[in-house]
N, C-alpha and C. Protein backbone atom coordinates (compact mmCIF):
# COMPACT_ATOMS: atom_id res chain seq x y z
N UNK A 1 34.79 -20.65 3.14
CA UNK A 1 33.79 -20.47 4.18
C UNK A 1 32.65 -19.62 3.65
N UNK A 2 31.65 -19.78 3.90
CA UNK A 2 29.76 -18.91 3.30
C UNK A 2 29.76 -18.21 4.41
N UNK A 3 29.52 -17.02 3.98
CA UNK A 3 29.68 -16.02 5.04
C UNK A 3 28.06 -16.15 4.50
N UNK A 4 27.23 -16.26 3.91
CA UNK A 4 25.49 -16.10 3.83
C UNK A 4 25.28 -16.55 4.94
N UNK A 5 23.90 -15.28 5.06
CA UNK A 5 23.32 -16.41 6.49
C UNK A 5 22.25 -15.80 6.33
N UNK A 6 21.20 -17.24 6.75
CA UNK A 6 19.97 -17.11 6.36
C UNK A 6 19.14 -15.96 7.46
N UNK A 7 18.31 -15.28 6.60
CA UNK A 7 17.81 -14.19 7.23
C UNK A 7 16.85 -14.61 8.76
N UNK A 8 16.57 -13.78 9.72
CA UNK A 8 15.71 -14.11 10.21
C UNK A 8 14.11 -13.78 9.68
N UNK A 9 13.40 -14.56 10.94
CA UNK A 9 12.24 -14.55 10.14
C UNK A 9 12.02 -13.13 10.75
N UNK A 10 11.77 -12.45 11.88
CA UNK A 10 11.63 -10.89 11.84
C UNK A 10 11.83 -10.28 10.53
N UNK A 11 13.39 -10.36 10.41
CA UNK A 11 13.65 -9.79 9.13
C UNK A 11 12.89 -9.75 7.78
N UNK A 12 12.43 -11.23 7.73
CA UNK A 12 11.98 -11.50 6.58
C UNK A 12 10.87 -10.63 5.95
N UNK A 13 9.90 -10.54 7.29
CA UNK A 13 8.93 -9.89 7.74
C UNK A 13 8.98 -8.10 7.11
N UNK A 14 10.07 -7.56 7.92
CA UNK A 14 10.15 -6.35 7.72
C UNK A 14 10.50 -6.11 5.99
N UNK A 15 11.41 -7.24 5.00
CA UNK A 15 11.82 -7.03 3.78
C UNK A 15 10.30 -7.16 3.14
N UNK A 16 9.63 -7.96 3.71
CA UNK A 16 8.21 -8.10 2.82
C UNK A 16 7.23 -6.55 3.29
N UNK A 17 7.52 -6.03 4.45
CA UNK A 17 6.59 -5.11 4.77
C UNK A 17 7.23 -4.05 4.06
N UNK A 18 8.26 -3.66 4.00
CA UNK A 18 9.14 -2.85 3.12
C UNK A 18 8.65 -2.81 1.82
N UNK A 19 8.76 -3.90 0.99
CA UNK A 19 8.34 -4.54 -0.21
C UNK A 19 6.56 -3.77 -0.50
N UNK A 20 6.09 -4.76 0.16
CA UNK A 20 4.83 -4.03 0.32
C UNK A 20 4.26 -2.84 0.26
N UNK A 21 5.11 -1.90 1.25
CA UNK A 21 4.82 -0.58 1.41
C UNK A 21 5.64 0.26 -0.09
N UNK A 22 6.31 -0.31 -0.48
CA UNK A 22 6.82 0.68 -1.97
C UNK A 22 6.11 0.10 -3.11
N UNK A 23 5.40 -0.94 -2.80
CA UNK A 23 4.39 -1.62 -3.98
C UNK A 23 3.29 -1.01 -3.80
N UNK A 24 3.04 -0.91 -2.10
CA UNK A 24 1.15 0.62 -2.15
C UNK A 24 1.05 1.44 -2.57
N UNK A 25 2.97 1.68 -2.86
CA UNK A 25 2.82 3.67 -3.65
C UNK A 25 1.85 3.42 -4.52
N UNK A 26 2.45 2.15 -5.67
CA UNK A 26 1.62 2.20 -6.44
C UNK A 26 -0.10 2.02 -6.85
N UNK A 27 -0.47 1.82 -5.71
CA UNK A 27 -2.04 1.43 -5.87
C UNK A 27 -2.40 1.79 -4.65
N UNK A 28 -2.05 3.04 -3.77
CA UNK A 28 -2.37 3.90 -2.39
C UNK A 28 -3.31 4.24 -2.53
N UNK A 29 -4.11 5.27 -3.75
CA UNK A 29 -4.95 5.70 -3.79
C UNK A 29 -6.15 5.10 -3.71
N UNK A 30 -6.33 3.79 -4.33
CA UNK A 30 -7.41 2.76 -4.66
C UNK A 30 -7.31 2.11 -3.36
N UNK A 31 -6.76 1.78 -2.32
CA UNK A 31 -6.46 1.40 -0.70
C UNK A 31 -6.86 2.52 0.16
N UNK A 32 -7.21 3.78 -0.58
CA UNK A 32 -7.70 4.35 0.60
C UNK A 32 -9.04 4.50 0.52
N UNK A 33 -9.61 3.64 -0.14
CA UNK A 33 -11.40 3.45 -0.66
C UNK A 33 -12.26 3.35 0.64
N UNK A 34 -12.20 2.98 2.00
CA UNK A 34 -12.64 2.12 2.37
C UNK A 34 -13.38 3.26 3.22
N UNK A 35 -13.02 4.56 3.51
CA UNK A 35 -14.07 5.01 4.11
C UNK A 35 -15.21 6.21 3.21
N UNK A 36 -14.01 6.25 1.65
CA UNK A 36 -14.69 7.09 1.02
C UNK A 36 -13.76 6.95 -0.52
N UNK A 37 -14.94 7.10 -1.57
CA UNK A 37 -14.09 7.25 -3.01
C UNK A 37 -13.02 7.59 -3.40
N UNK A 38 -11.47 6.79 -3.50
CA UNK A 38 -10.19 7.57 -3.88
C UNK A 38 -10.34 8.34 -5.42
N UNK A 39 -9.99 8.98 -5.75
CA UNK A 39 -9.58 9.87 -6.69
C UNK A 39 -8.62 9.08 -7.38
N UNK A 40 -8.35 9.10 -8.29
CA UNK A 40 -7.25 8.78 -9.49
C UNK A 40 -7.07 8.43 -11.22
N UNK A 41 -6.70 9.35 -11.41
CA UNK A 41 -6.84 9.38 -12.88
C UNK A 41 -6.42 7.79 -13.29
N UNK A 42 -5.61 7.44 -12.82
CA UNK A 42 -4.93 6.23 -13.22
C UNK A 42 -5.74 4.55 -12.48
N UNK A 43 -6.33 5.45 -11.68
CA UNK A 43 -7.32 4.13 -10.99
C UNK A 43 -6.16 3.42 -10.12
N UNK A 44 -5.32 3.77 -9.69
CA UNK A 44 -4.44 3.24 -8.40
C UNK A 44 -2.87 2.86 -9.11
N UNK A 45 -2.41 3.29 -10.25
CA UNK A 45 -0.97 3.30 -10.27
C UNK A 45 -0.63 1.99 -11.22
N UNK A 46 0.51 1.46 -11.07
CA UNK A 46 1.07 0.68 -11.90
C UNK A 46 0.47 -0.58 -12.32
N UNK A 47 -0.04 -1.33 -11.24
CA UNK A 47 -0.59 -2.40 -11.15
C UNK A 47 -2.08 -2.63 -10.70
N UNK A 48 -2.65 -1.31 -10.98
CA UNK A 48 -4.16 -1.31 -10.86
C UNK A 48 -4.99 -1.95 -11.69
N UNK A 49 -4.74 -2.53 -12.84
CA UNK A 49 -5.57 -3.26 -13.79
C UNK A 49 -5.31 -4.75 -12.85
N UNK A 50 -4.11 -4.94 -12.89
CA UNK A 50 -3.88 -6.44 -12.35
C UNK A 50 -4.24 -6.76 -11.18
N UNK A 51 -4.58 -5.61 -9.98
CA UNK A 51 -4.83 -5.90 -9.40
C UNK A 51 -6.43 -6.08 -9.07
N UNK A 52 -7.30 -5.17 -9.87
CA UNK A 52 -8.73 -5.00 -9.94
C UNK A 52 -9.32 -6.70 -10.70
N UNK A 53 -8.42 -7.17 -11.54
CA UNK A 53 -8.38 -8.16 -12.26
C UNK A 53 -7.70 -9.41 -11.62
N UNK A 54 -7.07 -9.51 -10.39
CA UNK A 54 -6.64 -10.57 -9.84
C UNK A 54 -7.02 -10.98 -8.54
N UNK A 55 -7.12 -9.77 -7.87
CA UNK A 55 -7.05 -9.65 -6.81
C UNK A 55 -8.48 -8.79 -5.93
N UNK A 56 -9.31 -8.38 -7.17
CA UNK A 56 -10.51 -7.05 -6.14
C UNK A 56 -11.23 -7.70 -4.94
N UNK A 57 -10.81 -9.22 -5.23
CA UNK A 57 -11.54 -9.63 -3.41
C UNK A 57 -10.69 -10.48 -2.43
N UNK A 58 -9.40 -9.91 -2.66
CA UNK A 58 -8.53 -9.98 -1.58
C UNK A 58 -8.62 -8.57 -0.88
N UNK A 59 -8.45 -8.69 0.42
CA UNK A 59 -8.68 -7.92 1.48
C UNK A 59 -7.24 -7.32 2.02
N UNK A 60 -7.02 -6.08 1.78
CA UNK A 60 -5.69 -5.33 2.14
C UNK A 60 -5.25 -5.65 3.48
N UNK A 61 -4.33 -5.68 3.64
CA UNK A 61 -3.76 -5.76 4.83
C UNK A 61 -2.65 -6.66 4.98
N UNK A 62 -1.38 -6.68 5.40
CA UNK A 62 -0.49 -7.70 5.85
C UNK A 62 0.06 -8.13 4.93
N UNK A 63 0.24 -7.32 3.63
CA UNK A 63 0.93 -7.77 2.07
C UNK A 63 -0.10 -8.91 1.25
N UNK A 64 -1.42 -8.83 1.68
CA UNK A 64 -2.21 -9.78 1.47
C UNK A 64 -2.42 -9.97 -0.32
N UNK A 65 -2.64 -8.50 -0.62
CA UNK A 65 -2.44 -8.24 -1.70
C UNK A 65 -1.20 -8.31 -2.84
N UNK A 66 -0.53 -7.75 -2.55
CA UNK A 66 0.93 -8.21 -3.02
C UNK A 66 0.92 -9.66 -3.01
N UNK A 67 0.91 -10.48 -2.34
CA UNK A 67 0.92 -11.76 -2.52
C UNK A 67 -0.20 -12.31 -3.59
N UNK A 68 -1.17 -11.64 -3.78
CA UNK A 68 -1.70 -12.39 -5.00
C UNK A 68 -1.76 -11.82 -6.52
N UNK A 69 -0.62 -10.68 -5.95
CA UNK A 69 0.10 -10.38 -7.64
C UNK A 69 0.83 -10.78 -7.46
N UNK A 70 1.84 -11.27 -6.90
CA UNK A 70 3.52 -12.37 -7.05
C UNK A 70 2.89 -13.91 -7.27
N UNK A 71 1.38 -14.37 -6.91
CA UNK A 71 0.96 -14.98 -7.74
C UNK A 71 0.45 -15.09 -8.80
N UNK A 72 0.70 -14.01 -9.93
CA UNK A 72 -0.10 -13.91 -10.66
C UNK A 72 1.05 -13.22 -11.40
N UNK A 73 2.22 -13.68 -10.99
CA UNK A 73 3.19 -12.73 -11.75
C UNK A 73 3.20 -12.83 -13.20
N UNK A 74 3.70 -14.09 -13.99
CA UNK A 74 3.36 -14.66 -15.52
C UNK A 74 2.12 -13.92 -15.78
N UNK A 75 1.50 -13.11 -14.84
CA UNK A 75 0.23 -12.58 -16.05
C UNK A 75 -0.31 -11.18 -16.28
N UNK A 76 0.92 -10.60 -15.30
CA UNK A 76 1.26 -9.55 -15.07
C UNK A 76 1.21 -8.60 -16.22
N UNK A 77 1.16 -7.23 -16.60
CA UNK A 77 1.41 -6.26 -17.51
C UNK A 77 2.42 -5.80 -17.51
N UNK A 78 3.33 -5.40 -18.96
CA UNK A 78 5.02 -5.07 -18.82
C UNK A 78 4.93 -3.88 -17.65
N UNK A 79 3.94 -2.87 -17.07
CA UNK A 79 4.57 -1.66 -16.44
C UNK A 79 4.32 -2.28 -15.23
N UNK A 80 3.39 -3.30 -14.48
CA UNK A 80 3.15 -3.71 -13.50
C UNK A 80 4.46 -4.79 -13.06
N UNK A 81 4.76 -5.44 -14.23
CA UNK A 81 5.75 -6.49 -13.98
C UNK A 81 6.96 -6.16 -13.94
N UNK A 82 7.56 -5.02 -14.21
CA UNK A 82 8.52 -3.82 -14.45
C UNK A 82 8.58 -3.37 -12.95
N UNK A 83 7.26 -2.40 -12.63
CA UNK A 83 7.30 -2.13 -11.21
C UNK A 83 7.44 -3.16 -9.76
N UNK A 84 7.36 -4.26 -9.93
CA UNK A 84 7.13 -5.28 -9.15
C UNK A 84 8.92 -5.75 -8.92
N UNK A 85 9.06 -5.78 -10.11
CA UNK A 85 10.55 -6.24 -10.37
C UNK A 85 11.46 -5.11 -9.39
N UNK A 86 11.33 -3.72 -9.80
CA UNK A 86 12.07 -2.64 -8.68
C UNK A 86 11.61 -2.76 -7.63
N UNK A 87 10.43 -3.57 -6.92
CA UNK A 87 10.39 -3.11 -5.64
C UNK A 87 10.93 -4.30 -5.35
N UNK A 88 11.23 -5.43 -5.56
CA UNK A 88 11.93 -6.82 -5.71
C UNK A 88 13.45 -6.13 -5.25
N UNK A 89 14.25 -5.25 -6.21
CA UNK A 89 15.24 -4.91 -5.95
C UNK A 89 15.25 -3.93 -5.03
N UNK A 90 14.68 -2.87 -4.70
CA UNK A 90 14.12 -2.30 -3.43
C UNK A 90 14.77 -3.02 -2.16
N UNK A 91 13.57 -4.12 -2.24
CA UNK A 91 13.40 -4.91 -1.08
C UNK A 91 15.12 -5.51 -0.75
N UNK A 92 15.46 -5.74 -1.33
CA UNK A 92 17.02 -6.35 -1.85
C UNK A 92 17.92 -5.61 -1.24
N UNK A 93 17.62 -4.19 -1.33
CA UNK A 93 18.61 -2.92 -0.80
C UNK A 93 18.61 -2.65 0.49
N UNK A 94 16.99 -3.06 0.65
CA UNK A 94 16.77 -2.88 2.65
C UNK A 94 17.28 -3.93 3.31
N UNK A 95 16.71 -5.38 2.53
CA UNK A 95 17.70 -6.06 3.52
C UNK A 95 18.76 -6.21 3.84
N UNK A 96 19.69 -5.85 2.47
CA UNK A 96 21.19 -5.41 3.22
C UNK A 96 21.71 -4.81 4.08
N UNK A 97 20.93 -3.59 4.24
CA UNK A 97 20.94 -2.47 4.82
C UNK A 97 20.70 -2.97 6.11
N UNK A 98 19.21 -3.56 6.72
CA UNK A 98 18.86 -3.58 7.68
C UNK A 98 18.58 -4.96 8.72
N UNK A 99 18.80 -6.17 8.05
CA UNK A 99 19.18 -7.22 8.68
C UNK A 99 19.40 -6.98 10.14
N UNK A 100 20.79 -6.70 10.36
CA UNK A 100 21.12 -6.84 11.35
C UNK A 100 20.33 -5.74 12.51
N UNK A 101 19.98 -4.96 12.52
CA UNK A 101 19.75 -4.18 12.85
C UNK A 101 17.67 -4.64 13.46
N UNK A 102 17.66 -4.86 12.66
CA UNK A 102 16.05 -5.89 12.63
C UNK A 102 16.65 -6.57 13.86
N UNK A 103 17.15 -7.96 13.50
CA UNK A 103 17.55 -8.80 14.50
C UNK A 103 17.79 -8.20 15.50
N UNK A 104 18.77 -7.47 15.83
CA UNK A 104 19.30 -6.86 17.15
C UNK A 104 17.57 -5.90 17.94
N UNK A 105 16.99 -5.30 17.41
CA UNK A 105 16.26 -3.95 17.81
C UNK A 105 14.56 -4.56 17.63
N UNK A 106 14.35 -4.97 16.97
CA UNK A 106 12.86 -6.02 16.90
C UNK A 106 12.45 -7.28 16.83
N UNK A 107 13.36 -8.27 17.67
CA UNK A 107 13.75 -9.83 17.54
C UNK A 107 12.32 -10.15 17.93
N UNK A 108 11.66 -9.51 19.16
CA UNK A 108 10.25 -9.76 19.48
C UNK A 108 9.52 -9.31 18.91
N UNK A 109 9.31 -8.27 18.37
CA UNK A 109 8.25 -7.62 17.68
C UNK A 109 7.44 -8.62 16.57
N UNK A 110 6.01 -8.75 16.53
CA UNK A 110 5.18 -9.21 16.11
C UNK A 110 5.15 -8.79 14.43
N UNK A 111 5.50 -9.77 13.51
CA UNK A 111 5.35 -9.26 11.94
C UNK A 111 4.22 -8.89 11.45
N UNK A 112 3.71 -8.29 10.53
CA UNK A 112 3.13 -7.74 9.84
C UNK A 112 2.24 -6.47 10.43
N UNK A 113 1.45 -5.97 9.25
CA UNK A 113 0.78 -4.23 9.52
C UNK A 113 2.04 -3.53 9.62
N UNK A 114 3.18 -3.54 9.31
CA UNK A 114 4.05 -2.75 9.40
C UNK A 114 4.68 -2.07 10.81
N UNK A 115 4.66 -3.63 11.74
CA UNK A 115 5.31 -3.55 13.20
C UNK A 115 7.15 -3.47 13.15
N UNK A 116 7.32 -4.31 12.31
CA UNK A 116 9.05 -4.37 12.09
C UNK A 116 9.42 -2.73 11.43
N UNK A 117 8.55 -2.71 10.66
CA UNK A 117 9.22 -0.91 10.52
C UNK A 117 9.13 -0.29 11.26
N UNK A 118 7.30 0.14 12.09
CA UNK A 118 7.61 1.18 13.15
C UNK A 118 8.66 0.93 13.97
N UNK A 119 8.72 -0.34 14.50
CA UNK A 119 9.86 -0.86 15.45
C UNK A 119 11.22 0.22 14.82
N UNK A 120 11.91 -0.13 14.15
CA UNK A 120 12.83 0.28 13.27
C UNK A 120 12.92 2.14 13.00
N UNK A 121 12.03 2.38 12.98
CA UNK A 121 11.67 3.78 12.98
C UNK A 121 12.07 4.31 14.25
N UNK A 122 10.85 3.61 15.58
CA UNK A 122 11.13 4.18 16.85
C UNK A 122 12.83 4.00 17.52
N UNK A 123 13.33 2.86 17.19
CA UNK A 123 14.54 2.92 17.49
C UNK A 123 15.86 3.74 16.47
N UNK A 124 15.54 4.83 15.59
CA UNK A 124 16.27 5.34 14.41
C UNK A 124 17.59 5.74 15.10
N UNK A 125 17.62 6.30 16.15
CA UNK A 125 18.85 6.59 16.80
C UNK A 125 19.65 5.47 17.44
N UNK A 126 19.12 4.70 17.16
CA UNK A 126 20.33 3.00 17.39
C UNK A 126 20.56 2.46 16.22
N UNK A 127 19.81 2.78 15.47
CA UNK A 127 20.26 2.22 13.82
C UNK A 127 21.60 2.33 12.83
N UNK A 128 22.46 1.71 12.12
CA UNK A 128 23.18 1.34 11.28
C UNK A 128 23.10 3.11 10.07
N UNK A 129 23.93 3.78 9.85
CA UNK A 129 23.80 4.31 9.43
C UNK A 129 23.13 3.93 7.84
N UNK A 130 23.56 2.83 7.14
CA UNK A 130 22.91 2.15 5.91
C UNK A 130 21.61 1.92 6.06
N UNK A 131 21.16 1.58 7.41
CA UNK A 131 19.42 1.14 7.62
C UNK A 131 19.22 2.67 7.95
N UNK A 132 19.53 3.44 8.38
CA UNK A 132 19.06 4.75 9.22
C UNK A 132 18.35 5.21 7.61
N UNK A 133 19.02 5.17 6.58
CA UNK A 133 18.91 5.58 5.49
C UNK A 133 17.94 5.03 4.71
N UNK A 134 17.97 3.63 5.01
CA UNK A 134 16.63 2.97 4.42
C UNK A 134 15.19 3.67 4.94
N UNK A 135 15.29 3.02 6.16
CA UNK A 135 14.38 3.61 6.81
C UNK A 135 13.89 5.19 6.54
N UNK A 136 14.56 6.44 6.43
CA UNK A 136 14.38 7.47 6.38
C UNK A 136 13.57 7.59 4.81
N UNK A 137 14.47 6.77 3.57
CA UNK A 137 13.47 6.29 2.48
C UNK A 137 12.45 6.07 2.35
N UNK A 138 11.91 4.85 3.51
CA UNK A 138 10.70 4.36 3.34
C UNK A 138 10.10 5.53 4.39
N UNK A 139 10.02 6.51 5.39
CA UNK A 139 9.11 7.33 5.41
C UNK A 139 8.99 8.88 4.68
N UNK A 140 9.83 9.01 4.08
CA UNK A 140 9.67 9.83 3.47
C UNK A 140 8.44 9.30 1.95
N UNK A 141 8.76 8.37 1.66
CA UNK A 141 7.81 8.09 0.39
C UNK A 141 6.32 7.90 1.35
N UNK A 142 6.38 7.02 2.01
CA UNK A 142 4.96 6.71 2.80
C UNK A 142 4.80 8.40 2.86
N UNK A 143 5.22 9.36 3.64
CA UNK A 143 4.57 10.30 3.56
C UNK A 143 4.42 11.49 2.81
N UNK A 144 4.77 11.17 1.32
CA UNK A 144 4.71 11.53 0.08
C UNK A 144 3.52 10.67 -0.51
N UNK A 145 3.47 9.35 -0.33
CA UNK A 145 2.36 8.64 -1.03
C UNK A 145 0.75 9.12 -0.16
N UNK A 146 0.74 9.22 1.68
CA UNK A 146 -0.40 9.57 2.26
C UNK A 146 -0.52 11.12 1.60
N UNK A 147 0.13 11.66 1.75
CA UNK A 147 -0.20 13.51 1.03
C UNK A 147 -0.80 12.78 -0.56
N UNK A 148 -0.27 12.07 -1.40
CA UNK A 148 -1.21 12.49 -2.54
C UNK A 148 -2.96 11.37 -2.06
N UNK A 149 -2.83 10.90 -1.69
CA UNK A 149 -3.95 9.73 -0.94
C UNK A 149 -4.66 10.87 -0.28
N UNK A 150 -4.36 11.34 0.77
CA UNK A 150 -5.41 12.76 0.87
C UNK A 150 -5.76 13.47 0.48
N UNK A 151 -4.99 14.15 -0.53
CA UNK A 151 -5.43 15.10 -1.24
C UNK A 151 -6.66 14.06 -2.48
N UNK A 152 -6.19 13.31 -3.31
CA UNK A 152 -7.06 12.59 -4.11
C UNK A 152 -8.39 12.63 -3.02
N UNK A 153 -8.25 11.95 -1.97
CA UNK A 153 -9.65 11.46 -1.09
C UNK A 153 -9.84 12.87 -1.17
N UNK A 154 -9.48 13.69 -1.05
CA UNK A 154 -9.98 14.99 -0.20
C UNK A 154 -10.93 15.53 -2.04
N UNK A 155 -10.55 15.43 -2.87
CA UNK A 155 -11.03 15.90 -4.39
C UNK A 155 -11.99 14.43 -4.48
N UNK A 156 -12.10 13.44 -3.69
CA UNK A 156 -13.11 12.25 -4.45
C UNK A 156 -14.28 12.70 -3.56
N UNK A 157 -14.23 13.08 -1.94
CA UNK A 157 -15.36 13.57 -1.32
C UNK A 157 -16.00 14.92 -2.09
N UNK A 158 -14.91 15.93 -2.19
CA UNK A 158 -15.78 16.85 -2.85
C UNK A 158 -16.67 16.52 -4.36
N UNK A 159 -16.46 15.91 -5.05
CA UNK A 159 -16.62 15.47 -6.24
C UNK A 159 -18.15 14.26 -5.95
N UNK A 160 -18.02 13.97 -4.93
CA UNK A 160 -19.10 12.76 -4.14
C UNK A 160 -20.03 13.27 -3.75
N UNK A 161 -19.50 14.20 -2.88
CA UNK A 161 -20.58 14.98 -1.99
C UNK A 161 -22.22 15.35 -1.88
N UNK A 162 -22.47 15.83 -3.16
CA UNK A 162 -23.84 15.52 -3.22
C UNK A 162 -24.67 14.41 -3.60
N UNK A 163 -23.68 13.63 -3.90
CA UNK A 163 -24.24 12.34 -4.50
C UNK A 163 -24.85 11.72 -3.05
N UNK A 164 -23.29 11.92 -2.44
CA UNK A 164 -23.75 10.87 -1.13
C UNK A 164 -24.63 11.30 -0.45
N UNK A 165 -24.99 12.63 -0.11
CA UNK A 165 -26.03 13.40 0.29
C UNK A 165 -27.34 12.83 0.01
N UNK A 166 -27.28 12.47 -1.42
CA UNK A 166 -28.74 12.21 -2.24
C UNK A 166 -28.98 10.63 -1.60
N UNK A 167 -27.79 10.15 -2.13
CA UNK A 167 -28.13 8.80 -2.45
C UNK A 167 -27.83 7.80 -1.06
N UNK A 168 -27.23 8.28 -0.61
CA UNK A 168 -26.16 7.74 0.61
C UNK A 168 -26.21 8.30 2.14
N UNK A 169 -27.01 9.21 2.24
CA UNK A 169 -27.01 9.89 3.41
C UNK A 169 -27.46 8.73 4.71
N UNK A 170 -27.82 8.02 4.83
CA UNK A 170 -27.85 6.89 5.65
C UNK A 170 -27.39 5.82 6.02
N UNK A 171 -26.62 5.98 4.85
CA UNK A 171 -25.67 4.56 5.58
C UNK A 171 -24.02 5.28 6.41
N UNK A 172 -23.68 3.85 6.94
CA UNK A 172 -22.71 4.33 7.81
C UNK A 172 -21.38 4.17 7.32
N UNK A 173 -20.71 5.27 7.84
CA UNK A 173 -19.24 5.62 7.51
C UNK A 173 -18.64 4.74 7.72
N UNK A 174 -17.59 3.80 7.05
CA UNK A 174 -16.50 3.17 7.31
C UNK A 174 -16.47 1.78 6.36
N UNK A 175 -15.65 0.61 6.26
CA UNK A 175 -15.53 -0.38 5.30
C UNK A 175 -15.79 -0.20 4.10
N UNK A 176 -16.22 0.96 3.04
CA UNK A 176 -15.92 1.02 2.07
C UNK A 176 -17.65 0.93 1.90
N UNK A 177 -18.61 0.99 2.65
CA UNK A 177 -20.13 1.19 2.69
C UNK A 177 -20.57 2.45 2.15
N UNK A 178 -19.96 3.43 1.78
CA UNK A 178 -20.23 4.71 0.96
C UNK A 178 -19.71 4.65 -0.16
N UNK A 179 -18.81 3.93 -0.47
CA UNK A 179 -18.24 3.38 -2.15
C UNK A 179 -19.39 2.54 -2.69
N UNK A 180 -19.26 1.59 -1.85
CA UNK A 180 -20.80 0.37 -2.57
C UNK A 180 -22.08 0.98 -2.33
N UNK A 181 -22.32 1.73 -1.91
CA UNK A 181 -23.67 2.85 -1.51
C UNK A 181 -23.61 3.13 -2.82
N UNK A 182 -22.60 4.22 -3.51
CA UNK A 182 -22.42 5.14 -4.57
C UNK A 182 -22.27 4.28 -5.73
N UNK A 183 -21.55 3.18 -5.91
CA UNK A 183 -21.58 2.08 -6.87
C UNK A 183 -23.43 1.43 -7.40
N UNK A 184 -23.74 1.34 -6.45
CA UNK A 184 -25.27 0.83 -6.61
C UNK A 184 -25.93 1.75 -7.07
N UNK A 185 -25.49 3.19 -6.79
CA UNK A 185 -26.03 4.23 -7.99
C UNK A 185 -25.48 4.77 -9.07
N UNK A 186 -24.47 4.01 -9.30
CA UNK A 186 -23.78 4.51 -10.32
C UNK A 186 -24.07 5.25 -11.46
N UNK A 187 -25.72 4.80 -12.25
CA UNK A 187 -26.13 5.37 -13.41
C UNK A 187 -26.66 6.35 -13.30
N UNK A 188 -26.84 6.91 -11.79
CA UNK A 188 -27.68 8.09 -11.09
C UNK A 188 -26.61 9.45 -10.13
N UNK A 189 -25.52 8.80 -10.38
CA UNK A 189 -24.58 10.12 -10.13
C UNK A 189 -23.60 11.07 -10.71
N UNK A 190 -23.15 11.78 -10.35
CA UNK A 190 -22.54 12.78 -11.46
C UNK A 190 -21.23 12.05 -11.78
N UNK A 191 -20.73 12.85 -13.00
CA UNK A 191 -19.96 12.19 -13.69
C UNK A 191 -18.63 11.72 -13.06
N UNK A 192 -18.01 13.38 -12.83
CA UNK A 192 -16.99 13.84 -11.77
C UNK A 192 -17.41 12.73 -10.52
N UNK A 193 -18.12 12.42 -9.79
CA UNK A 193 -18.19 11.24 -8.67
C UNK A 193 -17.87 9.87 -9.56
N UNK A 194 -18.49 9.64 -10.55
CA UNK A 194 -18.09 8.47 -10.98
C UNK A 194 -16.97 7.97 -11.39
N UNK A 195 -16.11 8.93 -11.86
CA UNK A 195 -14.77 9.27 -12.20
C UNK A 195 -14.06 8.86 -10.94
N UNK A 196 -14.25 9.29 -10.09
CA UNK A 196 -13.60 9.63 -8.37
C UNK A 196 -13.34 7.72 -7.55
N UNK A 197 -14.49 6.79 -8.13
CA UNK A 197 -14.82 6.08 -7.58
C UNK A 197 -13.56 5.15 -7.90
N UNK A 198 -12.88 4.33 -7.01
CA UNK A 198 -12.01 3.41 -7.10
C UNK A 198 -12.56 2.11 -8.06
């Protein structure tokens, strides 16, 4: 007898948002561009070349991204294709973990933006002690990955600051319109800002 059974699609949902969210560790910083210059020595983590190179006009949101590095896997870099691979097995660990628990506690809940987790989160005291644990995983890193994402943003504004002053003081805050503000001056701002810029 096959005791397998095919996942639901909720589920599926939450293993990809899961997935997703331990794949942003790696490129968090460069995702938090959009209202102001991330900071990062590394330019966004494991898979920041591949992704600047596969993907710079796919639009974040909903694993949108991730999906066009798992298309692009064969062209991947050993540390990107390395990291991709653990969050593969990652993802592997939650769904064991949390299957059932998905099904039972977010059967309605709407997939993606990371609804099957909060779901999962808000219900933690009905949870599976194996998912309680997942779950507690995935916010503890999310809020290990937003602390260094602020702090970087918080060192890319200071580092910006007069630039945007100079160069930028008129345009409006939000979509990543003070990055492409500061980009269009690129040969006209300080170094430290240029450095800063995703």
């Amino acid at each position: 007898m096959n005791t397998t059974r095919t996942p639901s699609r909720t589920f599926r949902f939450l293993t990809a948002g899961l997935f997703a969210l331990a794949l942003a560790t790696s490129v968090a910083s460069a995702e938090s561009g959009a209202a102001a210059p991330a900071a990062s020595e590394d330019k966004g983590g494991a898979c920041a070349t591949e992704r600047q190179k596969f993907c710079a006009d796919v639009k974040p949101g909903g694993g949108a991204r991730l999906r066009c590095l798992m298309a692009h896997e064969k062209d991947l870099g050993p540390e990107c294709k390395a990291h991709v691979e653990h969050m593969k097995a990652r993802s592997q660990e939650v769904t064991a973990a949390c299957s059932d628990d998905a099904e039972k506690l977010c059967k309605g809940v709407e997939s993606g933006k990371g609804r099957v987790i909060k779901c999962l989160a808000e219900h933690e005291s009905a949870l599976t002690p194996d998912c309680k644990g997942e779950v507690e995983k995935a916010k503890a890193k999310h809020a290990e990955v937003q602390k260094k994402v602020d702090e970087k943003q918080q060192a890319a504004q200071d580092a910006c600051a007069p630039d945007v002053a100079k160069f930028c003081a008129k345009v409006e805050k939000g979509q990543g319109r003070i990055v492409k503000c500061l980009k269009e001056h690129e040969k006209e701002i300080a170094p430290a800002c240029k450095a800063a810029l995703p």
